[in-house]
N, C-alpha and C. Protein backbone atom coordinates (compact mmCIF):
# COMPACT_ATOMS: atom_id res chain seq x y z
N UNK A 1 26.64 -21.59 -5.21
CA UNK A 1 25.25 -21.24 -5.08
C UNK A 1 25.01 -19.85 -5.66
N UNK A 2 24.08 -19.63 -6.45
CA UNK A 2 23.61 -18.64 -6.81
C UNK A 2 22.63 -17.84 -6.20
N UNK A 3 22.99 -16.58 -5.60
CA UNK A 3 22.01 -15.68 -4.38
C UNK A 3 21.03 -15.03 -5.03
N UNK A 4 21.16 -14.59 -6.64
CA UNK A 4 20.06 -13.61 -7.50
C UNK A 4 18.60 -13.87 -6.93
N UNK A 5 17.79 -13.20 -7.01
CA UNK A 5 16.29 -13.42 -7.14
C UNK A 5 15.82 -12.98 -8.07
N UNK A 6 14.72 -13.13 -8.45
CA UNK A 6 13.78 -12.48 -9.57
C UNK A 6 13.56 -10.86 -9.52
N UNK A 7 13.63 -9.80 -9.39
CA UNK A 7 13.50 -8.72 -9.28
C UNK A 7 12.14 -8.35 -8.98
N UNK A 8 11.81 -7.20 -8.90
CA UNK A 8 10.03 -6.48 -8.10
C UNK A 8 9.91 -6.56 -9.65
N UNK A 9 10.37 -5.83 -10.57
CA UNK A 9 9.94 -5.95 -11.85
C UNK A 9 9.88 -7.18 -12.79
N UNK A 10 10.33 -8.06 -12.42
CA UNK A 10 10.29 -8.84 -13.46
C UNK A 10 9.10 -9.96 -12.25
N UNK A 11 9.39 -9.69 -11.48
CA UNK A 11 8.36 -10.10 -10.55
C UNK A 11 6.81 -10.14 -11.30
N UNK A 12 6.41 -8.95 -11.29
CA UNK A 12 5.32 -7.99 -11.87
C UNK A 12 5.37 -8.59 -13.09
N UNK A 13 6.07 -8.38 -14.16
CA UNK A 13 5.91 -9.04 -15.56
C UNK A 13 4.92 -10.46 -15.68
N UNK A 14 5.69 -10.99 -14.38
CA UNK A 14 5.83 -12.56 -14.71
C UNK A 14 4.30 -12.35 -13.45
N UNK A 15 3.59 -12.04 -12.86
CA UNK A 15 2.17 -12.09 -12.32
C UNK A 15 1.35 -11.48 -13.31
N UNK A 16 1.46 -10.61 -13.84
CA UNK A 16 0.60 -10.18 -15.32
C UNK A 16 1.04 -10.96 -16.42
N UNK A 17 1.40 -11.97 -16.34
CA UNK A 17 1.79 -12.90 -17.56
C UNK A 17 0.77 -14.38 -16.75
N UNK A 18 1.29 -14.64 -15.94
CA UNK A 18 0.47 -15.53 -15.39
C UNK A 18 -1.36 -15.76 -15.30
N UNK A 19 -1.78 -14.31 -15.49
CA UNK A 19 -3.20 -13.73 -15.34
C UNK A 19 -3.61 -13.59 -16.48
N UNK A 20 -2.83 -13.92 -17.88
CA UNK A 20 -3.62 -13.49 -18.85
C UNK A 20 -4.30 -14.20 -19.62
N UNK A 21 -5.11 -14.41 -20.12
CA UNK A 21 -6.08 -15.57 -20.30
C UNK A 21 -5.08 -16.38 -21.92
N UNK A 22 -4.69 -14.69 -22.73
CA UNK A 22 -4.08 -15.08 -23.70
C UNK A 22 -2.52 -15.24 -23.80
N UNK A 23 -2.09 -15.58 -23.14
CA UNK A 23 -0.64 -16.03 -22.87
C UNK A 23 0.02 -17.47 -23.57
N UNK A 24 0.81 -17.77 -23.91
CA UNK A 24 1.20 -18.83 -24.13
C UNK A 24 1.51 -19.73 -23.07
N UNK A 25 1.70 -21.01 -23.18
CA UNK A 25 1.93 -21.80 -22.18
C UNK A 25 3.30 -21.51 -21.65
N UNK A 26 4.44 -21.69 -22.76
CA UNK A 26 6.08 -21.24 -22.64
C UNK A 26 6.11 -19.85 -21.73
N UNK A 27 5.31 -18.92 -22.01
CA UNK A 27 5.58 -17.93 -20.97
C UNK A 27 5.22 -18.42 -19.70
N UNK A 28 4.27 -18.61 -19.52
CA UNK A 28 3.18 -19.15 -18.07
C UNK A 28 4.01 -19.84 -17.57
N UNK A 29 4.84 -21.13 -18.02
CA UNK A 29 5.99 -21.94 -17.46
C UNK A 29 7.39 -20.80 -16.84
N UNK A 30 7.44 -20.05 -17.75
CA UNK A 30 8.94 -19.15 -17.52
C UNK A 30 8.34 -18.38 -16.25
N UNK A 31 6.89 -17.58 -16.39
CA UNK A 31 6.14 -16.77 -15.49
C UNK A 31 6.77 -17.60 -13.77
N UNK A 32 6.06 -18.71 -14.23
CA UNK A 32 5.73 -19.31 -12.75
C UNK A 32 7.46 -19.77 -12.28
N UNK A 33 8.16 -20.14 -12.83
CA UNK A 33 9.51 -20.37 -12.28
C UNK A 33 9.89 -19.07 -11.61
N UNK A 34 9.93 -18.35 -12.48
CA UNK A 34 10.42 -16.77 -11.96
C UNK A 34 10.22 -16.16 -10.84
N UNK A 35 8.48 -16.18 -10.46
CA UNK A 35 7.99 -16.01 -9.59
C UNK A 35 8.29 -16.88 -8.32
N UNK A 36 8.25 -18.16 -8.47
CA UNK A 36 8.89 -19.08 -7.68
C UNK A 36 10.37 -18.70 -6.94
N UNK A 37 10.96 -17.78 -7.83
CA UNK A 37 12.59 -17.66 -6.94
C UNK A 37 12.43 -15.84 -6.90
N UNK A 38 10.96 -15.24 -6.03
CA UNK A 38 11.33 -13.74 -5.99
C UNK A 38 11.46 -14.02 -4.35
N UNK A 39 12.20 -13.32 -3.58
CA UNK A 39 12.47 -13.23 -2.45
C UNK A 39 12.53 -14.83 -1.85
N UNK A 40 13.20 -15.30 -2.51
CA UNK A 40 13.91 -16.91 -2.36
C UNK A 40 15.24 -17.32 -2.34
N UNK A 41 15.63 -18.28 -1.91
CA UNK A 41 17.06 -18.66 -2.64
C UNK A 41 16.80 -19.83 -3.34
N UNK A 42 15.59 -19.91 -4.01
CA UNK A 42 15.61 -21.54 -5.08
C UNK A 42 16.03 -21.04 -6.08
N UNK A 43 16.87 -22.01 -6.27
CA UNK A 43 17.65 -21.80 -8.09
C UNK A 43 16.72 -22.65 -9.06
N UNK A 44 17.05 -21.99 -10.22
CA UNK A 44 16.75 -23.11 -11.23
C UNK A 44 17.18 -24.49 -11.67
N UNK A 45 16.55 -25.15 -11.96
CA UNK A 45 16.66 -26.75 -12.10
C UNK A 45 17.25 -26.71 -13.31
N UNK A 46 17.75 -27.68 -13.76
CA UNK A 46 18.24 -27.77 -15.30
C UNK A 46 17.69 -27.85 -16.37
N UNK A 47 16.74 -28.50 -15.97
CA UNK A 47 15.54 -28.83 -17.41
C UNK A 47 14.86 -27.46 -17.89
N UNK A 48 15.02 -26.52 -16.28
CA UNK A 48 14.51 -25.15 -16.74
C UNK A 48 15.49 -24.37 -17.15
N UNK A 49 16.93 -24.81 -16.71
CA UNK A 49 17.98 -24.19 -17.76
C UNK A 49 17.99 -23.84 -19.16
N UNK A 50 17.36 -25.46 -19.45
CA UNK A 50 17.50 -25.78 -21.16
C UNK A 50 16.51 -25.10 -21.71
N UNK A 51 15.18 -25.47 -21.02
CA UNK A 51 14.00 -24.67 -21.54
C UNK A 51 14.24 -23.47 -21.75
N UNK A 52 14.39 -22.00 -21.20
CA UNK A 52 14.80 -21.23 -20.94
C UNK A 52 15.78 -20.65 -22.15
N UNK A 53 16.71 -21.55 -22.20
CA UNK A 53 18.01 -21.37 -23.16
C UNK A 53 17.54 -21.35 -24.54
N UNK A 54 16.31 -22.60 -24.86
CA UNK A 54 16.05 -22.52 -25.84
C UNK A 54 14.80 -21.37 -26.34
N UNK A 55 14.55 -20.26 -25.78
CA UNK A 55 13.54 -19.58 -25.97
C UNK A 55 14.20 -18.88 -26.13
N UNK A 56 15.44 -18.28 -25.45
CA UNK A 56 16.22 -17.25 -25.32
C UNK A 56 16.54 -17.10 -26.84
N UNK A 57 16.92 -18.38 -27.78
CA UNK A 57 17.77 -18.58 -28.58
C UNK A 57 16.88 -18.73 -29.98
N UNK A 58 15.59 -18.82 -29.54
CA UNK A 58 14.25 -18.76 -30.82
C UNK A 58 13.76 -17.41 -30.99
N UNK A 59 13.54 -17.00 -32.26
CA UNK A 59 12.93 -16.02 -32.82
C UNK A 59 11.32 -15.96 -32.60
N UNK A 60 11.11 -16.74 -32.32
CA UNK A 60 9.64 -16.80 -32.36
C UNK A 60 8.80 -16.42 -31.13
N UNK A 61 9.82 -15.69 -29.93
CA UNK A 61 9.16 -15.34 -28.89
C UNK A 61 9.71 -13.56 -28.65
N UNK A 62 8.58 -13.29 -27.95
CA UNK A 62 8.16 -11.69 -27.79
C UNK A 62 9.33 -11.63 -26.77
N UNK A 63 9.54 -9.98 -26.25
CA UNK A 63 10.66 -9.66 -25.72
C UNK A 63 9.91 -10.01 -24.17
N UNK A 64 8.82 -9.94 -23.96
CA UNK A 64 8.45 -10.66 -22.24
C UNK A 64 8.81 -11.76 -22.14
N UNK A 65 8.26 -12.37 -23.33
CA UNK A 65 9.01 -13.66 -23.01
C UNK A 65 10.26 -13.63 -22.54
N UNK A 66 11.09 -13.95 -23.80
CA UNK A 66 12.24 -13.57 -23.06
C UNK A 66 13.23 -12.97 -22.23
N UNK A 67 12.41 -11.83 -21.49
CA UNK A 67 13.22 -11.31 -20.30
C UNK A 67 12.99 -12.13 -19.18
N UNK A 68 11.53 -13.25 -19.26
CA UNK A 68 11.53 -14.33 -18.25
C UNK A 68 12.34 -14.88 -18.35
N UNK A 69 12.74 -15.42 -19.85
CA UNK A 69 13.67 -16.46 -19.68
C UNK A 69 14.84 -15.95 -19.13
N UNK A 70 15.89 -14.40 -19.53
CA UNK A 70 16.36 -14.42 -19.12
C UNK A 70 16.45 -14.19 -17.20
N UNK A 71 15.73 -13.97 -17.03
CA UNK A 71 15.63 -13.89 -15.61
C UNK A 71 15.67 -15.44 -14.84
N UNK A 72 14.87 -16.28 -15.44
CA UNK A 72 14.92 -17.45 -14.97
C UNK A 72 16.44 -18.07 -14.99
N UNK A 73 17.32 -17.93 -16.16
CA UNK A 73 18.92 -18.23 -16.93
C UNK A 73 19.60 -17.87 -15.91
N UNK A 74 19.35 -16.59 -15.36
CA UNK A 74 20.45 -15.86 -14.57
C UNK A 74 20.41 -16.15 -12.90
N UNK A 75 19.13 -17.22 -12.29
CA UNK A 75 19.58 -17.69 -11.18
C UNK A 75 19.89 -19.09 -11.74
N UNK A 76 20.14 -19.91 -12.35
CA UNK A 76 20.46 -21.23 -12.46
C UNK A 76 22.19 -21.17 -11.53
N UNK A 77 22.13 -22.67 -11.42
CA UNK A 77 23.06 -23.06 -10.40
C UNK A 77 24.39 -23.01 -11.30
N UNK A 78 25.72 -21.91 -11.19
CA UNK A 78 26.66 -21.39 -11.59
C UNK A 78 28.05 -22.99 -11.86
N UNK A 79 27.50 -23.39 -10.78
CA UNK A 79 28.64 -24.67 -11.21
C UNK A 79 28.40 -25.78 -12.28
N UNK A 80 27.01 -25.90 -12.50
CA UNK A 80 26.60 -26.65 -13.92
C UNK A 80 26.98 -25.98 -15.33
């Protein structure tokens, strides 16, 4: 089991990402997972593994983005 949570900061990222009218959907998805595991023990699901993995791994997304993703990456369940 993986104990991480989302951090106060990336917390924050990911509620001002959620609020912005001009956001992409891919963030808003990463936003709301993130937020979902701050002061939690829900891990990430797999499908949000992959998702996640593959944003991490595309050029085509801003560095918020991807610090969701990685934030979301880094509670996924350690034995998968």
């Amino acid at each position: 089991m993986n104990k991480k949570q989302t951090s106060s900061k990336v917390a924050s990222l990911a509620s001002q990402t959620l609020r912005n009218p001009n956001t992409s959907q891919t963030a808003k998805k990463l936003a709301g997972s993130a937020l979902s595991q701050h002061d939690t023990s829900k891990q990430t699901g797999a499908s949000m593994e992959d998702f996640a993995s593959k944003v991490l791994q595309s050029p085509k997304y801003n560095a918020d983005t991807k610090s969701l993703a990685g934030a979301v990456l880094s509670q996924s369940n350690k034995k998968r």
